[in-house]
Protein backbone atom coordinates (compact mmCIF):
# COMPACT_ATOMS: atom_id res chain seq x y z
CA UNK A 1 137.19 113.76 101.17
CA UNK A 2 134.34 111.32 100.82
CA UNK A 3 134.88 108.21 99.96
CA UNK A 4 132.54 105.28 98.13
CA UNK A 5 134.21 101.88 99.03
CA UNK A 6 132.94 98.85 96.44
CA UNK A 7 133.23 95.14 96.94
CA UNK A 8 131.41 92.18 97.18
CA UNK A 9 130.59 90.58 100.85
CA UNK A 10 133.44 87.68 101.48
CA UNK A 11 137.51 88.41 100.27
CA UNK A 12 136.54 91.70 98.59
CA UNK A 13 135.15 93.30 101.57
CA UNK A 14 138.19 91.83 103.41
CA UNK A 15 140.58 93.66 101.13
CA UNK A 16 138.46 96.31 101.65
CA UNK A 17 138.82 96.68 105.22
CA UNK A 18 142.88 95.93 105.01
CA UNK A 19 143.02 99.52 104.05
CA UNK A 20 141.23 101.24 106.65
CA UNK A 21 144.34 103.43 107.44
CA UNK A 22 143.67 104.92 104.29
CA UNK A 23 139.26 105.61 104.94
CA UNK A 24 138.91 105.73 108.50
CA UNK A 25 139.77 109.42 108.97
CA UNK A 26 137.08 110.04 105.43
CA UNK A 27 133.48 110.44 105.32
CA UNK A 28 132.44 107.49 103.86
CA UNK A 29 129.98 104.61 102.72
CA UNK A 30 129.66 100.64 101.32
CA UNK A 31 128.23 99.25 98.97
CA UNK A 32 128.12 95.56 99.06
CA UNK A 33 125.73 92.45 99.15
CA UNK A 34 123.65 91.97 102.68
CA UNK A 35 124.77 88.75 103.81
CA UNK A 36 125.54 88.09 107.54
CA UNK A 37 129.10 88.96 106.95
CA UNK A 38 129.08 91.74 105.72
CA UNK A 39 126.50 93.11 107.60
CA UNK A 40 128.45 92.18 110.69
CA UNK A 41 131.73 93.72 109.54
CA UNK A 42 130.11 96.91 108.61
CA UNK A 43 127.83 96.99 111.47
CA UNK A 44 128.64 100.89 112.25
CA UNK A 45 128.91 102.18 108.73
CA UNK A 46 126.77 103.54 106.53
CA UNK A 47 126.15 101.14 104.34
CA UNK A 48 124.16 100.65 100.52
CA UNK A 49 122.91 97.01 99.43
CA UNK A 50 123.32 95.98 95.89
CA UNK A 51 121.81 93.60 94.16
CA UNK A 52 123.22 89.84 94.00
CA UNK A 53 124.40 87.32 92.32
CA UNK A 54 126.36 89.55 90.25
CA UNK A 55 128.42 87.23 88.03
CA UNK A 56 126.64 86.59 84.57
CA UNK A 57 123.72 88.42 85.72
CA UNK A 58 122.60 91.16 83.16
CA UNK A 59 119.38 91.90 85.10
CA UNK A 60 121.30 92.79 88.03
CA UNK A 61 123.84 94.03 86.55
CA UNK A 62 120.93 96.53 85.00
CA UNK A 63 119.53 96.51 88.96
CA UNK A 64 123.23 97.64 89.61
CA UNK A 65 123.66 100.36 87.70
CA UNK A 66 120.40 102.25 88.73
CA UNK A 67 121.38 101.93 92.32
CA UNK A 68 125.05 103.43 91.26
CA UNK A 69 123.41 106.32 89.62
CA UNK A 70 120.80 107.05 92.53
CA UNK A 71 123.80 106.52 95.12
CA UNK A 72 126.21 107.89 93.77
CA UNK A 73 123.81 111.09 92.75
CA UNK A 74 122.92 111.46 96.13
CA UNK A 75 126.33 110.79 98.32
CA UNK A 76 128.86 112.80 95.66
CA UNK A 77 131.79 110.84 96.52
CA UNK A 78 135.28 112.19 95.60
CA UNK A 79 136.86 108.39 94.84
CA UNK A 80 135.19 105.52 94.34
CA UNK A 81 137.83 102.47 95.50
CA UNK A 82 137.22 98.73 94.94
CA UNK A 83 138.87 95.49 94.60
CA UNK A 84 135.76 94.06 93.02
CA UNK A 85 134.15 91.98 92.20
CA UNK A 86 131.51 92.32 89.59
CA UNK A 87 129.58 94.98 91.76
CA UNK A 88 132.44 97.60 91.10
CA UNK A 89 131.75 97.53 87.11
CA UNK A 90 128.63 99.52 86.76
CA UNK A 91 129.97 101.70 89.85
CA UNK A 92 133.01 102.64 87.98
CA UNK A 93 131.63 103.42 84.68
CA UNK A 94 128.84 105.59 86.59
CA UNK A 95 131.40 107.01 88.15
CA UNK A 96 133.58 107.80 85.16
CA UNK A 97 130.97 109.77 83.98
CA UNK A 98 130.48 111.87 86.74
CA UNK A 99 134.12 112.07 87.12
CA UNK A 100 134.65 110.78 89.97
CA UNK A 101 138.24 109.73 91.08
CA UNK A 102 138.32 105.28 90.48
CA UNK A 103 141.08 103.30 92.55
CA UNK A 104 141.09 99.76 92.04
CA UNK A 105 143.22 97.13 94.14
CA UNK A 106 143.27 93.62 92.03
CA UNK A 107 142.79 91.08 94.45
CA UNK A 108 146.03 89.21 95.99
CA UNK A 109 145.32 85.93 94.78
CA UNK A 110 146.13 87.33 91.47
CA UNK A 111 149.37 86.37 90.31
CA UNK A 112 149.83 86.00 86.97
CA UNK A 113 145.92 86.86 85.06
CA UNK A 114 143.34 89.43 85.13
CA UNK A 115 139.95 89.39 87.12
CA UNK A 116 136.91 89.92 84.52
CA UNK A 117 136.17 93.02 87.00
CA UNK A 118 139.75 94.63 86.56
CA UNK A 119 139.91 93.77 82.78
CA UNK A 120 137.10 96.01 82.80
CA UNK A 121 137.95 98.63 85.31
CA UNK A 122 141.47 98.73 84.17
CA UNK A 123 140.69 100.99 81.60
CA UNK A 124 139.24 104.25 83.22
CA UNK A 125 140.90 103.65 87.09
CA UNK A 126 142.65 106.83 88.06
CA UNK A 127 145.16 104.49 90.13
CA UNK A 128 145.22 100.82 89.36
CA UNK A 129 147.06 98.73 92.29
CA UNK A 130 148.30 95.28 91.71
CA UNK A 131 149.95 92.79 94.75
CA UNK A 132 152.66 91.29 92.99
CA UNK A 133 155.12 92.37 90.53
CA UNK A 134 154.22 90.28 87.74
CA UNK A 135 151.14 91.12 87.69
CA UNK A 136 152.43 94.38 85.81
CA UNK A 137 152.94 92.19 82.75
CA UNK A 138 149.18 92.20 83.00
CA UNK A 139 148.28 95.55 83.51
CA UNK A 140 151.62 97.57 82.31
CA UNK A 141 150.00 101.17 83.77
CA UNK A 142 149.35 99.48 87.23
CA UNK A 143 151.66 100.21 90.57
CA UNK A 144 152.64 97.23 92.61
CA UNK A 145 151.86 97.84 96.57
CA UNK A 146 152.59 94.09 97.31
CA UNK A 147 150.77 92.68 99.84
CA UNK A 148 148.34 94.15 101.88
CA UNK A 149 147.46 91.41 104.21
């Protein structure tokens, strides 16, 4: 299986890496921002830079979904999984189209409301995980994996 993992560089990328039981054995690749962090947490991965800042930014958003096409054209991923943030939109919806599998892990310090990112993933994610149980309330279709730090 290969495996496309999303997220921004900071508590995304974190959440990211908190499942690595799950990727490590998978052919894989990342696509976040390239900031020092990041870079240095994915120093041997292969890894795809987007285009940043994302939030209320329609040109990169636009930037953002060209790269998801090309990338996700040329690596054929079986699942794309993210926990956001705005990075993982025009990923997804690429990736709906070329139906590609979409797991999405709303971020733990979610309790009670909705990202803007899984408002807008939550409705084409094959599996939608949320960290707490109320958070089901929010998204009724999502399972609850509590905490995975």
């Amino acid at each position: 299986m290969k495996v496309c993992l999303v997220g921004s560089s900071g508590g995304h990328l974190t959440h990211l890496k908190k499942i690595e039981p799950f990727w490590k054995g998978h052919d894989r690749f990342w696509v976040t921002f390239d900031k020092k962090d990041a870079n240095s947490l994915l120093a041997d991965e292969r890894v795809y830079h987007c285009f940043y800042p994302t939030n209320r930014n329609i040109k990169n958003l636009l930037k953002n979904t060209i790269l998801a096409i090309k990338v996700l054209k040329k690596e054929k991923p079986d699942v794309i999984i993210s926990s956001g943030a705005a990075v993982a939109i025009p990923f997804f919806w690429i990736g709906k189209i070329m139906r590609i599998k979409l797991v999405y892990i709303e971020v733990f310090d979610r309790m009670d409301k909705p990202t803007i990112t899984g408002k807008l993933v939550y409705p084409i994610s094959d599996l939608f995980f949320v960290q707490w149980e109320r958070m089901k309330k929010v998204y009724p279709k999502a399972k609850n994996i509590g905490s995975i730090f």
